[in-house]
C-alpha atoms as a PDB file:
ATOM      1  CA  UNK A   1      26.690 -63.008-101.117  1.00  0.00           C
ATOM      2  CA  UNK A   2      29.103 -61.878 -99.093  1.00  0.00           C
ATOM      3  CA  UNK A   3      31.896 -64.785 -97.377  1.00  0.00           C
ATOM      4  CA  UNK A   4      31.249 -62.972 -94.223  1.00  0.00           C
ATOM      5  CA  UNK A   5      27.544 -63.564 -94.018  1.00  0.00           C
ATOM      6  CA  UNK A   6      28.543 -67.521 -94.557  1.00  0.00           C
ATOM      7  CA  UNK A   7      31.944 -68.570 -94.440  1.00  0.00           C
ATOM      8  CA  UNK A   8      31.187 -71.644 -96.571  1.00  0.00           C
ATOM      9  CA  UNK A   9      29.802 -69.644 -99.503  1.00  0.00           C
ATOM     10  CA  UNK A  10      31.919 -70.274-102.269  1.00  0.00           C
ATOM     11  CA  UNK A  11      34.066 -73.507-100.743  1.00  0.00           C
ATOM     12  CA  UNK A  12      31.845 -75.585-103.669  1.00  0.00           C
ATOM     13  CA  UNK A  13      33.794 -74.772-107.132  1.00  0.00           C
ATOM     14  CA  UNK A  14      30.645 -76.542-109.399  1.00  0.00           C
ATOM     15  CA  UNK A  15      28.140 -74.412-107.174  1.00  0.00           C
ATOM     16  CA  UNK A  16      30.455 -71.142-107.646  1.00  0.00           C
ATOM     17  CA  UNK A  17      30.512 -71.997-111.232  1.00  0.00           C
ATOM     18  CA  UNK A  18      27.355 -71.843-111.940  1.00  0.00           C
ATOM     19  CA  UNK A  19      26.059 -68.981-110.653  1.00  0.00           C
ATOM     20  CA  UNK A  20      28.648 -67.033-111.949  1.00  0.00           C
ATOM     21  CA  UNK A  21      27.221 -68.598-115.133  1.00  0.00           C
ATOM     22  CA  UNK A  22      23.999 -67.713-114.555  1.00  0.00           C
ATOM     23  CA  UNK A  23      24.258 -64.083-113.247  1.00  0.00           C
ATOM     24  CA  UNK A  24      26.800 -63.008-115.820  1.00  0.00           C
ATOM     25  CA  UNK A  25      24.841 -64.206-118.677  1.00  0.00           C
ATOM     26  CA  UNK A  26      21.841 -62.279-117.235  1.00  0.00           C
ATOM     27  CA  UNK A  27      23.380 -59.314-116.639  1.00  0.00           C
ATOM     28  CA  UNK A  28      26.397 -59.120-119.280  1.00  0.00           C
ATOM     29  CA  UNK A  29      25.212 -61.163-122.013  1.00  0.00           C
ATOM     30  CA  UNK A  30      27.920 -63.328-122.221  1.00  0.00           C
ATOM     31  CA  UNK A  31      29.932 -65.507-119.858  1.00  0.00           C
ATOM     32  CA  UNK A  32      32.496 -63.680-117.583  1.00  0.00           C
ATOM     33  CA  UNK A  33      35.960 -63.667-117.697  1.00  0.00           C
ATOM     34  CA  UNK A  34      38.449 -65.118-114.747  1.00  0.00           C
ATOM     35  CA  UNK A  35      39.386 -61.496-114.258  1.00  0.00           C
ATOM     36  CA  UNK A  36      35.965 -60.342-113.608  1.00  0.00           C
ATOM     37  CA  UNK A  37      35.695 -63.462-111.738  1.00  0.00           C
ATOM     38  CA  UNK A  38      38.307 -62.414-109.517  1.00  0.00           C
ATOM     39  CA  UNK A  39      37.474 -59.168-109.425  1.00  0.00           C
ATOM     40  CA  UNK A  40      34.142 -60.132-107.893  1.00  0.00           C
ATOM     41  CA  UNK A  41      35.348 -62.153-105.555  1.00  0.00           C
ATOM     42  CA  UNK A  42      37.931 -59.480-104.506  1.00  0.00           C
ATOM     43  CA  UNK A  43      35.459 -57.111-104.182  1.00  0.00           C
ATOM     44  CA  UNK A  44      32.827 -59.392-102.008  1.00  0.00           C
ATOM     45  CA  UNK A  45      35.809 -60.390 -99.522  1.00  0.00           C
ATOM     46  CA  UNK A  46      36.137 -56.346 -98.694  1.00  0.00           C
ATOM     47  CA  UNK A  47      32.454 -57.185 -96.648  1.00  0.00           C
ATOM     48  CA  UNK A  48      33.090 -57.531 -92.889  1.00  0.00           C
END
């Protein structure tokens, strides 16, 4: 998942979207915040 691995990973806001929808449904139950959002996305831009 990483931007490293593919620079255009998450240039596609609908494709983004959704699976953020999807995974945090599966794993949390419930749709995630834009915190958590940006705390993911934080978090997968520390991968070199």
């Amino acid at each position: 998942m990483a931007p490293s691995a593919n620079k255009e990973r998450f240039t596609a806001r609908n494709k983004t979207e959704f699976h953020f929808n999807l995974n945090c449904k599966d794993v949390l139950t419930r749709e995630c915040t834009a915190a958590e959002k940006a705390d993911v996305m934080a978090w997968l831009l520390t991968f070199k």
